[in-house]
Protein backbone atom coordinates (compact mmCIF):
# COMPACT_ATOMS: atom_id res chain seq x y z
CA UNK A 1 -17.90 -13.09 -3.26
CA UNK A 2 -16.12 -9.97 -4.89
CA UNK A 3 -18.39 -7.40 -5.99
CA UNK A 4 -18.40 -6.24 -9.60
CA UNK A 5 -17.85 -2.38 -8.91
CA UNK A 6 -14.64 -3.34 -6.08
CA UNK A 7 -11.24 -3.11 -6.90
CA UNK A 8 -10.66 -7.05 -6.95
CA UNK A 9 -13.45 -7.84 -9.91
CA UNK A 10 -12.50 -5.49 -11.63
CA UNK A 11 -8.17 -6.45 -11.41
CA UNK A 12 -9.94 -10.13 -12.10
CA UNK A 13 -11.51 -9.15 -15.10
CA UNK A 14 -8.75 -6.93 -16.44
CA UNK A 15 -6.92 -10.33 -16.27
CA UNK A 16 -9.92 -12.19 -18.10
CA UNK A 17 -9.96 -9.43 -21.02
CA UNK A 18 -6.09 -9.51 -21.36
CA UNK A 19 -5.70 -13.28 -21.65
CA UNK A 20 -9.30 -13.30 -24.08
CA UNK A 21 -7.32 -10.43 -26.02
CA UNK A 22 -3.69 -12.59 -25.91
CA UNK A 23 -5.80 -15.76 -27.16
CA UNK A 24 -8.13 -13.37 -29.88
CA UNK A 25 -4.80 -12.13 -31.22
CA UNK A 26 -3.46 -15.55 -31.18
CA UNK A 27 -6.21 -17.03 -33.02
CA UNK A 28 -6.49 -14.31 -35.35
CA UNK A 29 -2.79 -14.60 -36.60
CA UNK A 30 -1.60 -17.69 -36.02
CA UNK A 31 -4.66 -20.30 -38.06
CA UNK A 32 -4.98 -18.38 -40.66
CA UNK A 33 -0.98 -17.70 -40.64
CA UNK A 34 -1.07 -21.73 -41.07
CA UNK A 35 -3.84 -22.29 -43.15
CA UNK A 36 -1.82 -19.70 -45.72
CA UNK A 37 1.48 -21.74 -45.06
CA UNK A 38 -0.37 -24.84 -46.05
CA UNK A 39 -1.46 -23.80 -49.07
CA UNK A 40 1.20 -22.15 -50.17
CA UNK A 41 3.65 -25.56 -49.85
CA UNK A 42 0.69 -27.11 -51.37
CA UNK A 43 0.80 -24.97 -54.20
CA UNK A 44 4.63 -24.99 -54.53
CA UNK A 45 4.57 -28.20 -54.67
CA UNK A 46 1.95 -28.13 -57.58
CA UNK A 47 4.24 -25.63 -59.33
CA UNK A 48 7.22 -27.63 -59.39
CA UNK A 49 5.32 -30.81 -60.96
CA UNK A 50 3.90 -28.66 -63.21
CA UNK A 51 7.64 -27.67 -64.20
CA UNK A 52 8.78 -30.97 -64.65
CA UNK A 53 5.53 -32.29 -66.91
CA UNK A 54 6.20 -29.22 -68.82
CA UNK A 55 9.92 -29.87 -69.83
CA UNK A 56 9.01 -33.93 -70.06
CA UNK A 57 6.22 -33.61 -72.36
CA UNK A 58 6.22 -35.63 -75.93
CA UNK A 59 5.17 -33.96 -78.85
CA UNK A 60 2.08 -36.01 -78.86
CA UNK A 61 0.89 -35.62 -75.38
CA UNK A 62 -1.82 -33.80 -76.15
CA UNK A 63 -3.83 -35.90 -77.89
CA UNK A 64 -3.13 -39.08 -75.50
CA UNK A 65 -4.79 -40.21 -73.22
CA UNK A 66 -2.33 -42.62 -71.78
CA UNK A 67 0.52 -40.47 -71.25
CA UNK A 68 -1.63 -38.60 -68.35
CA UNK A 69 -2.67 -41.54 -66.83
CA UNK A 70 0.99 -44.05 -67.10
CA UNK A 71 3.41 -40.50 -66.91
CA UNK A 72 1.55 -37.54 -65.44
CA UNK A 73 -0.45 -38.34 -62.81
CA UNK A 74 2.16 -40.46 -61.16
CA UNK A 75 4.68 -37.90 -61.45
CA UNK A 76 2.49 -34.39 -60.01
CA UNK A 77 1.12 -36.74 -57.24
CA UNK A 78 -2.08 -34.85 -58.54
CA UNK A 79 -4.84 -34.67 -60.90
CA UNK A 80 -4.00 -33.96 -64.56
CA UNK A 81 -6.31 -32.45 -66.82
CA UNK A 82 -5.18 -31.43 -70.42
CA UNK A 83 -7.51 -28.54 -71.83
CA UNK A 84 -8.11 -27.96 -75.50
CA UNK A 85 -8.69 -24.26 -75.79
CA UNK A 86 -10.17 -21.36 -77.81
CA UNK A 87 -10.06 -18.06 -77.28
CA UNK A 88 -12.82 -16.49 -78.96
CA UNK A 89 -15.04 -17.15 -77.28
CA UNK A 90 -12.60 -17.77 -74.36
CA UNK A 91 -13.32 -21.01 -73.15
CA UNK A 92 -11.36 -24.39 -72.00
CA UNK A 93 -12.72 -28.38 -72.49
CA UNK A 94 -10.71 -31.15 -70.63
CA UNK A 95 -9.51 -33.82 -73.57
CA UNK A 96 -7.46 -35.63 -71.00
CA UNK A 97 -7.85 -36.43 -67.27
CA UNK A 98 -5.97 -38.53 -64.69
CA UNK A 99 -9.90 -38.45 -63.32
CA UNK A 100 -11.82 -39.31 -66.27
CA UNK A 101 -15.39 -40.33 -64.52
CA UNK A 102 -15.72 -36.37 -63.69
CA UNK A 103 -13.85 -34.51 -66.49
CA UNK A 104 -17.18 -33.05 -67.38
CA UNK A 105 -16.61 -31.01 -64.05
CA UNK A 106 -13.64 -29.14 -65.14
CA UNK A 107 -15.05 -27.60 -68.19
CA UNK A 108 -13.92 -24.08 -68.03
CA UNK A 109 -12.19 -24.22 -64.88
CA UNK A 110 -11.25 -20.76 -63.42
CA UNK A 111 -7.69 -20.96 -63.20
CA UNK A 112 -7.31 -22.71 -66.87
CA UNK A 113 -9.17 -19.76 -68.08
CA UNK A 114 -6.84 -16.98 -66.16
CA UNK A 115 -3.42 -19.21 -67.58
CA UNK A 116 -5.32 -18.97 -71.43
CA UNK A 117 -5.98 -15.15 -71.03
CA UNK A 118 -2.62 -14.05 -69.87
CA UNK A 119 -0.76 -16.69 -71.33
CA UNK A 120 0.98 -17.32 -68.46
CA UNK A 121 0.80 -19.28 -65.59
CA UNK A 122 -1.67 -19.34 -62.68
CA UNK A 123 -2.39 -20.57 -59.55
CA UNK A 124 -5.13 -20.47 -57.34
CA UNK A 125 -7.98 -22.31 -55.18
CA UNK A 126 -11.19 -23.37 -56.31
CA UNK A 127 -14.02 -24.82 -55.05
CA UNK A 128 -15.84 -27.72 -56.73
CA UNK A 129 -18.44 -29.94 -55.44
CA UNK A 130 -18.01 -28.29 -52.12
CA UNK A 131 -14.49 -29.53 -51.94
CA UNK A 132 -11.75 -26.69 -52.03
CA UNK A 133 -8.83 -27.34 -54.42
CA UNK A 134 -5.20 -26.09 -55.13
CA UNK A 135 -4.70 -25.62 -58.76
CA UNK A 136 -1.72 -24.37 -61.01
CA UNK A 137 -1.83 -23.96 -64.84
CA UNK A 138 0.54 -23.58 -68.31
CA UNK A 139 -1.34 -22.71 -71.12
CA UNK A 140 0.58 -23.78 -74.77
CA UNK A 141 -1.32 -20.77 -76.90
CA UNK A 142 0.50 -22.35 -79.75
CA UNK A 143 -1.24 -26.12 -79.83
CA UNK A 144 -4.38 -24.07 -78.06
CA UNK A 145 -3.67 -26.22 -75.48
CA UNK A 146 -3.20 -25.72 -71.21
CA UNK A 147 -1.60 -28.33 -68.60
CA UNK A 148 -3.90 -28.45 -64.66
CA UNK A 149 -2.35 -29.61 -62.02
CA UNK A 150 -5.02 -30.15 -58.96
CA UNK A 151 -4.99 -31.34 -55.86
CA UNK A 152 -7.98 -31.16 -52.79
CA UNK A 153 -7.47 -29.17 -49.79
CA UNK A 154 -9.64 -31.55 -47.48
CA UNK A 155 -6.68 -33.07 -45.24
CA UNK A 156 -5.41 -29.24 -44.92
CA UNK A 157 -8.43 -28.49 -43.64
CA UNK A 158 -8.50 -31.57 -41.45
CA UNK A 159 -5.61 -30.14 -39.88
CA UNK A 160 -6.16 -26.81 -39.78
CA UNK A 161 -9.39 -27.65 -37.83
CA UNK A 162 -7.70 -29.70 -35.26
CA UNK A 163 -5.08 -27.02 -34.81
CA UNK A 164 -8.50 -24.43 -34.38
CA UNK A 165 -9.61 -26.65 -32.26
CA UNK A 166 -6.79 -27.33 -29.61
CA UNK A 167 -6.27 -23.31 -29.95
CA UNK A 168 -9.76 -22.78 -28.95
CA UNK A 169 -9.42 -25.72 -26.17
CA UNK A 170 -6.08 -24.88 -25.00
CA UNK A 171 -7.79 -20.55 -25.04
CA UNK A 172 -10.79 -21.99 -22.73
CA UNK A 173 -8.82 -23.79 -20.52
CA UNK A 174 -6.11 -20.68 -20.10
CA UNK A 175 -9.54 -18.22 -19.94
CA UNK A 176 -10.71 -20.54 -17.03
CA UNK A 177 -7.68 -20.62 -15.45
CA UNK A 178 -6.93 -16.59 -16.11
CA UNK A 179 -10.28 -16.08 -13.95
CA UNK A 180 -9.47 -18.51 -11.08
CA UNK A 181 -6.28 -16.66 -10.35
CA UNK A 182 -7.82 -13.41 -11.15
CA UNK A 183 -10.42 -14.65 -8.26
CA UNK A 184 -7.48 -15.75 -6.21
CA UNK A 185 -5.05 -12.52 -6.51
CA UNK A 186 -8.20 -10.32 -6.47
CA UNK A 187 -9.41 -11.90 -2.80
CA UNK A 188 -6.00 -11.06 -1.88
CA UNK A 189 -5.89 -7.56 -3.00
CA UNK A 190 -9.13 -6.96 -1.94
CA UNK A 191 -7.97 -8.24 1.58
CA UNK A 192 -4.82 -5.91 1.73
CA UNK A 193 -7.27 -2.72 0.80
CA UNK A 194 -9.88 -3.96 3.20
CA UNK A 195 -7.02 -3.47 6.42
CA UNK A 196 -6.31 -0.24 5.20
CA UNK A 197 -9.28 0.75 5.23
CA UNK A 198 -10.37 -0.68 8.66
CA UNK A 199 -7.04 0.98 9.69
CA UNK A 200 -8.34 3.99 7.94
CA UNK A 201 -11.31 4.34 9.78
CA UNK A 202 -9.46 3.88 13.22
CA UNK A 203 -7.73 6.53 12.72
CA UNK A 204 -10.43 8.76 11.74
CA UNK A 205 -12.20 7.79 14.75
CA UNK A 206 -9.04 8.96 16.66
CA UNK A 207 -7.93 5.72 17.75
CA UNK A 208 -4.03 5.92 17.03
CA UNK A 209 -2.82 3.07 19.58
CA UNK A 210 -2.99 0.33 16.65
CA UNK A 211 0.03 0.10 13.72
CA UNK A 212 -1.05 -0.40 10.20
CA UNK A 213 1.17 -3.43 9.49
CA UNK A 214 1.30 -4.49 5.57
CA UNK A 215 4.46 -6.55 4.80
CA UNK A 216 4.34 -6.29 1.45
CA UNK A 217 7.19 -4.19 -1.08
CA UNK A 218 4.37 -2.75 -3.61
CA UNK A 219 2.89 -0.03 -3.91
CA UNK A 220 -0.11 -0.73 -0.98
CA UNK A 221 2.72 -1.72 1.39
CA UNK A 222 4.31 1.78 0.44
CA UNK A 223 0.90 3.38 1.25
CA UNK A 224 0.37 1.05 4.63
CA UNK A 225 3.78 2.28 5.73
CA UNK A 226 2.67 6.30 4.60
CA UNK A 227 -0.63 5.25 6.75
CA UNK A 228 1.20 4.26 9.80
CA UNK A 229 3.66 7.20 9.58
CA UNK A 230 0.52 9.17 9.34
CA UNK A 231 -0.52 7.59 12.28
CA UNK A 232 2.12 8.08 14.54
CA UNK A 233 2.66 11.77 13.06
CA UNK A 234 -1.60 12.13 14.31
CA UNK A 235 -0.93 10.46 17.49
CA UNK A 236 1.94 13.26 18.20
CA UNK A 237 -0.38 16.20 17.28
CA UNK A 238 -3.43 14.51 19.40
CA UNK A 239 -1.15 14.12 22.57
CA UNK A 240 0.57 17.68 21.62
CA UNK A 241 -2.90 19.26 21.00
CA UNK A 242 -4.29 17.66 24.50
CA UNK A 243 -1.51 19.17 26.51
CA UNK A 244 -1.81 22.48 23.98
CA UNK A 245 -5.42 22.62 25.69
CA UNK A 246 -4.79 22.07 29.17
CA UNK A 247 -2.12 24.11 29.84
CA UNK A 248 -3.87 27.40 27.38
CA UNK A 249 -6.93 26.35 29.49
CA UNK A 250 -4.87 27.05 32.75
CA UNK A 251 -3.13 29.89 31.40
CA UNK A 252 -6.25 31.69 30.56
CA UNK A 253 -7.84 30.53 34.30
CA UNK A 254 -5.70 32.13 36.20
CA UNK A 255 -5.99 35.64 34.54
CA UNK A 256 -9.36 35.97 34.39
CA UNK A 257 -9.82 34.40 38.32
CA UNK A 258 -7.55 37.40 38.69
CA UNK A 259 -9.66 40.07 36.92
CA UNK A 260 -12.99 38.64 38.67
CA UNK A 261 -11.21 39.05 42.06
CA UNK A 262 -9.95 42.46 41.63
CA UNK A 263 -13.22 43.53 40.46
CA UNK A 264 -15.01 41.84 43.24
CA UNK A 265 -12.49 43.64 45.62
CA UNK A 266 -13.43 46.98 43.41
CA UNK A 267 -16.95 46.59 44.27
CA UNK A 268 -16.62 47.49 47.57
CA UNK A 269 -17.46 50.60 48.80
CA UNK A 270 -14.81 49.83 51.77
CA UNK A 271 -12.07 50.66 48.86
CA UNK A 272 -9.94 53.73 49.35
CA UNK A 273 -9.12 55.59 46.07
CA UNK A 274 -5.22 54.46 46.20
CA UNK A 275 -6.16 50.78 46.51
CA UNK A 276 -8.73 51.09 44.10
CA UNK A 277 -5.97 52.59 41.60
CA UNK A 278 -3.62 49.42 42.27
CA UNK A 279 -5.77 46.95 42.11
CA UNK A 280 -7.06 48.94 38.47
CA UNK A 281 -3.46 48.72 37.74
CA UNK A 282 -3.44 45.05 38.29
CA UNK A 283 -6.38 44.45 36.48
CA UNK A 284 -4.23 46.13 33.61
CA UNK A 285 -1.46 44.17 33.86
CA UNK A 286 -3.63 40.74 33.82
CA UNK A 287 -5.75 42.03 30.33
CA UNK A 288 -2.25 42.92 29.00
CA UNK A 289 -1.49 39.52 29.96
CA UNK A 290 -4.28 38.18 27.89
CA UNK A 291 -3.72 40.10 25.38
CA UNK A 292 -0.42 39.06 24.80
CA UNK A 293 -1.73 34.91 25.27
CA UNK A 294 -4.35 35.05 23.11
CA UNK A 295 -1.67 36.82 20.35
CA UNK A 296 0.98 33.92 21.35
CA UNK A 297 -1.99 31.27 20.60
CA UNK A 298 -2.88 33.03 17.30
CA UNK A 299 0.65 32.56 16.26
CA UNK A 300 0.98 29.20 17.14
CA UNK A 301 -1.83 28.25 15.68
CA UNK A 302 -0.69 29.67 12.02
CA UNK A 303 2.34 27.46 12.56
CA UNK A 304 0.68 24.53 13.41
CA UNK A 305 -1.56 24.86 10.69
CA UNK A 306 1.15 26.19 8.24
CA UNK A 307 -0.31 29.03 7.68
CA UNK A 308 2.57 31.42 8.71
CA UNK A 309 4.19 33.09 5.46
CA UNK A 310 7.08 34.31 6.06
CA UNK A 311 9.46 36.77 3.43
CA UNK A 312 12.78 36.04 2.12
CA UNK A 313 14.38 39.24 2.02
CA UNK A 314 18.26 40.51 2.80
CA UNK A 315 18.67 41.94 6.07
CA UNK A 316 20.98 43.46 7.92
CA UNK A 317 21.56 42.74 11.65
CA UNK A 318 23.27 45.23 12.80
CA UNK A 319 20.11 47.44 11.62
CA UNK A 320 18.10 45.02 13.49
CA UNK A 321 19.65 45.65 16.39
CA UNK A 322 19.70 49.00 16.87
CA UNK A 323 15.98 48.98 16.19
CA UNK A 324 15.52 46.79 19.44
CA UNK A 325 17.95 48.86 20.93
CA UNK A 326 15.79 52.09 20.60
CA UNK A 327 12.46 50.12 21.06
CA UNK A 328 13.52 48.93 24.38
CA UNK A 329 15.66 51.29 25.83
CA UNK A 330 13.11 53.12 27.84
CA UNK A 331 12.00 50.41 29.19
CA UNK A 332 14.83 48.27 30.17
CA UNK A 333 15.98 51.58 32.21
CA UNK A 334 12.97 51.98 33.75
CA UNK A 335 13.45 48.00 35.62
CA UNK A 336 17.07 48.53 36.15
CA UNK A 337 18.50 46.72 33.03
CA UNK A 338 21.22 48.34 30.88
CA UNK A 339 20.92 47.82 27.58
CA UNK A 340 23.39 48.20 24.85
CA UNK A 341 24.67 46.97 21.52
CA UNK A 342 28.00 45.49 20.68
CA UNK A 343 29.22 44.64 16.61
CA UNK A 344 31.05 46.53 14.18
CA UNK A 345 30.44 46.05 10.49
CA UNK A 346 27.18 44.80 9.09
CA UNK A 347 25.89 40.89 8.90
CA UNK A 348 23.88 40.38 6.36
CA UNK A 349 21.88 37.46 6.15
CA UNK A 350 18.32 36.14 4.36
CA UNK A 351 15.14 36.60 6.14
CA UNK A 352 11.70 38.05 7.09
CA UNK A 353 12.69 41.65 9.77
CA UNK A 354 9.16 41.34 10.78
CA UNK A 355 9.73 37.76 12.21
CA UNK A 356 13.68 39.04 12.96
CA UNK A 357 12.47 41.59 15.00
CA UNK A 358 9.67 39.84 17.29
CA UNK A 359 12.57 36.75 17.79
CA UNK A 360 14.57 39.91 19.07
CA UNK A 361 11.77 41.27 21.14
CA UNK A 362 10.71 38.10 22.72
CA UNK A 363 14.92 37.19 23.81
CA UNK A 364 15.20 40.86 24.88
CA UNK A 365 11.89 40.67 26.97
CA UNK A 366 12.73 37.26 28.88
CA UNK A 367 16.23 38.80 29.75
CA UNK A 368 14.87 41.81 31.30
CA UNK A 369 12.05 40.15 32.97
CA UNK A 370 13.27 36.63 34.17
CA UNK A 371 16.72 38.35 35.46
CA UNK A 372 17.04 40.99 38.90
CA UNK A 373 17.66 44.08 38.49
CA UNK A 374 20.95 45.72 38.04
CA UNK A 375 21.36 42.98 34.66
CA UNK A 376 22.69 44.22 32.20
CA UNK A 377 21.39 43.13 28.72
CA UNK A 378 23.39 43.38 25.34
CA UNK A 379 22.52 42.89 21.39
CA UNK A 380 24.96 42.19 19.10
CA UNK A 381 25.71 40.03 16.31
CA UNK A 382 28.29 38.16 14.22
CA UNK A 383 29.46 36.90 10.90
CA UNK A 384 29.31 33.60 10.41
CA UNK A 385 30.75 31.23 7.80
CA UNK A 386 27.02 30.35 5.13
CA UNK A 387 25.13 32.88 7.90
CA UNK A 388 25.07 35.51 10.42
CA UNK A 389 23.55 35.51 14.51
CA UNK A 390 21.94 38.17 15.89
CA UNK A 391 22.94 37.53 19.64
CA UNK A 392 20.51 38.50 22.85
CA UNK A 393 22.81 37.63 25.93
CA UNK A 394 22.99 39.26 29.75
CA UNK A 395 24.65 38.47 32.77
CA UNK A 396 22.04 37.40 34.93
CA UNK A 397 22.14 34.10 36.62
CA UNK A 398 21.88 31.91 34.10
CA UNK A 399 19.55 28.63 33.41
CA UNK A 400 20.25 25.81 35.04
CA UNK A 401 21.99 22.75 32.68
CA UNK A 402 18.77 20.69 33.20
CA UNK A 403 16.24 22.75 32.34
CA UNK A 404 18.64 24.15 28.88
CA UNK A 405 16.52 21.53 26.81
CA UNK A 406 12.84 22.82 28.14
CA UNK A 407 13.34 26.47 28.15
CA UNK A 408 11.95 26.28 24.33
CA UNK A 409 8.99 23.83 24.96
CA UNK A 410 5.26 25.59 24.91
CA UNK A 411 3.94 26.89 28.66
CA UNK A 412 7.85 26.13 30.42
CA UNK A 413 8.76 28.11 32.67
CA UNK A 414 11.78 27.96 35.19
CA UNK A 415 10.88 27.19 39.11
CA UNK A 416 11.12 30.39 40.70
CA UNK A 417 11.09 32.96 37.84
CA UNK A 418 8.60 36.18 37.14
CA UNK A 419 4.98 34.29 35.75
CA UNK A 420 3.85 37.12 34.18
CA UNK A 421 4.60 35.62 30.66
CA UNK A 422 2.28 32.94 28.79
CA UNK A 423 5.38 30.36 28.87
CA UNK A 424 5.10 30.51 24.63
CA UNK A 425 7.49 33.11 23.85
CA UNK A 426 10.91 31.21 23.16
CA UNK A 427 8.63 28.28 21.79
CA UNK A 428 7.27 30.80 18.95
CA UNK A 429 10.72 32.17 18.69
CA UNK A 430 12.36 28.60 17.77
CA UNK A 431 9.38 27.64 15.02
CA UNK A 432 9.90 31.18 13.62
CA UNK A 433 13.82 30.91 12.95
CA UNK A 434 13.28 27.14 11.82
CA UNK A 435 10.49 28.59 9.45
CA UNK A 436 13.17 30.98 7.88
CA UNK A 437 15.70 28.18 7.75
CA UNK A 438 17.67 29.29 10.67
CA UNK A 439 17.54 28.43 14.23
CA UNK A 440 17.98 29.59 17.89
CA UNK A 441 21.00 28.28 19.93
CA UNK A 442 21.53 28.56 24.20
CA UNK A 443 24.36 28.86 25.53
CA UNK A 444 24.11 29.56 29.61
CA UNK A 445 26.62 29.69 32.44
CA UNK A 446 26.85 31.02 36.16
CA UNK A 447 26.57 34.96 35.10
CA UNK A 448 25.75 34.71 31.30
CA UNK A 449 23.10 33.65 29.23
CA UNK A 450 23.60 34.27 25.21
CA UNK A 451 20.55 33.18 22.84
CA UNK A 452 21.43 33.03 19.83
CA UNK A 453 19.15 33.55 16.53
CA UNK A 454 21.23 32.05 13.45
CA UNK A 455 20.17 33.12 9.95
CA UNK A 456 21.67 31.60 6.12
CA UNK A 457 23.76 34.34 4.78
CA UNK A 458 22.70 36.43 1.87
CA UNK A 459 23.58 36.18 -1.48
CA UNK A 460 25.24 39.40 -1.94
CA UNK A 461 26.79 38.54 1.43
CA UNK A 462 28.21 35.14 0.09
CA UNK A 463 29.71 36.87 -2.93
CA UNK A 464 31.66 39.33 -1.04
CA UNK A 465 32.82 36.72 0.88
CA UNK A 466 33.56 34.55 -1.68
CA UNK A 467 35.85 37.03 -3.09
């Protein structure tokens, strides 16, 4: 059983109130439209005997008897009443009637009276001896005389009651039948709504191994197919955010294992000074290494949750460069790594040089760190047709083909190479470009290794070129 307040009762009793507002209307117009239509040829027909007495008359009608009852009545098909009249005071007194038992009853009949006052002829309905009639009238103000025509309305109302009363029939039996397959497509509604909601709550309670299956081409199999999208979209993030966990979990293990150990080691008064420096130094290097995780993790987390805002401002790459140039000069001398810049010209594309410049800083960093010394490392950029790339490449060993497609995944890191990074930087770098609707492209072989960060070209930059 449907409850009243649920979605189904109340699509069955929409259908109830349409159909009972269909059949209303329906009833409304349509008996009295007929019951108007009846009288009306009643009438008409009234009026047109009343034409032909009229022209047919004899001089002496009016004071006969017999010509109403051998010529008049058989010819209107009605009753004939012939009224002598006055008109001070207005008033009308049957002489003659096709119906003499009850000409008494027609004294001053309504619609006589209207056809003597206006001198003109009338029709109309009236209602004697609770029977309804049709009447017409011709008054003669001349011979202060008036010609009824009359004729009772019970076998139109016969009919117009059986036609009410097969439209109220045939309105209960559609009103029944509106409800049962109100019932019917309600239970089925109801149903559909009931297994997205079951499917609802699975997924709420984090269970994402089930598909929300809904055949259907309306809208609810539209939403069951958003559901199960939604689904598999959840599943994704659950399996991404379990790995996210584990591997940020290890990643912040082995640092701090580090730190307790070299303070453990610090402890003891065994410790010369120059060991106690290194291991300081290494203690350092670990807390820079957290440092720099915990600001990796921050970032990912603002583009996981979409909460990185980025700018959309023009840029110039060749400006960018020589900013990374200057920021890491000192330091890529200091491992070994020349570092240099190579363009002419300017590229000018559309972007946020805060985001530009940490994309730069993170390619710049893995190539001096994951390469020996003696690499060199070089910045440049290009002009591209509908962009520019600001290019990070060296001359190191290169990565090897099947690990290409994993260098940008989150905690990655090649067998072999420096672990002194949180494995996140080239993973933030990717989601960054993509963010500013560019992207980061690798192209490696035995003694180079280009990355390179492609940007949409400005507008001013497109116009130029367009000329």
């Amino acid at each position: 059983m449907i409850r009243l307040r649920s979605v189904g009762a109340r699509l069955a009793l929409a259908l109830f109130a349409i159909v009972a507002c269909v059949l209303a209307t329906v009833y409304i117009i349509v008996v009295p439209a007929y019951e108007r239509s009846l009288l009306n040829a009643r009438i008409s027909t009234l009026q047109s005997a009343l034409g032909d007495l009229v022209l047919q008359r004899p001089q002496a009608f009016f004071l006969t008897q017999q010509w109403v009852d051998d010529v008049a009545a058989p010819t209107a098909d009605a009753r004939v009443v012939v009224f002598k009249t006055t008109r001070l005071p207005l008033s009308a007194i049957a002489i003659a009637d096709s119906t003499p038992r009850v000409m008494a009853d027609m004294a001053n009949d309504p619609v006589a009276l209207r056809a003597i006052a206006t001198k003109r002829r009338q029709r109309g309905t009236v209602t004697r001896n609770a029977t309804r009639y049709a009447e017409v009238a011709y008054p003669f103000p001349a011979r202060r005389r008036a010609l009824l025509l009359a004729t009772p309305l019970h076998t139109d109302a016969q009919t117009v009651a059986v036609v009410r009363a097969r439209v109220l029939l045939a309105g209960s039996i559609a009103l029944v039948f509106a409800m049962f397959v109100g019932y019917l497509l309600a239970r089925l509604f109801t149903r559909r709504i009931s297994r997205l909601e079951l499917a609802a709550e699975r997924i709420a309670d984090g269970r994402f191994d089930e598909p929300v299956v809904d055949n259907g081409d309306d809208e609810l199999g539209q939403l069951a197919r958003a559901f199960d999208r939604m689904r598999l979209r959840l599943a994704s993030l659950d399996r991404a955010r379990s790995e996210f966990i584990a591997n940020a979990s290890h990643e912040l293990r082995t640092p701090i294992f580090s730190i307790g150990a070299f303070l453990e080691l610090i402890e003891s008064e065994e410790l010369d000074s120059a060991t106690r420096e290194e291991f300081l130094g290494d203690i350092r290097e670990q807390v820079r290494r957290l440092g720099k995780l915990a600001t990796d993790l921050l970032d990912l987390g603002r583009l996981d949750a979409g909460r990185m805002i980025v700018e959309d401002d023009e840029l110039d790459l060749a400006r960018i460069a020589a900013v990374l140039e200057a920021e890491f000069a000192a330091r890529a001398g200091a491992s070994g790594h020349p570092l240099a810049t190579d363009g002419t010209g300017s590229a000018l594309v559309r972007g946020d040089e805060l985001r530009v410049l940490q994309i730069g800083r993170i390619l710049i960093d893995n190539a001096i760190v994951h390469t020996p010394a003696g690499t060199s490392v070089t910045i440049s950029w290009e002009v591209l047709p509908g962009g520019g790339a600001l290019v990070v490449a060296d001359n190191g060993p290169g990565i090897p083909a099947d690990a290409a497609g994993q260098v940008f995944d989150r905690f990655y890191r090649l067998e072999g190479t420096v672990a002194s990074g949180s494995g996140l930087g080239l993973a933030i770098a990717r989601e960054l470009a993509e963010l500013m609707g560019g992207r980061i492209d690798l192209q490696s072989s035995r003694g180079r290794t280009a990355f390179r960060l492609l940007l949409p070209v400005s507008a001013s930059a497109d116009r130029t070129l367009s000329r």
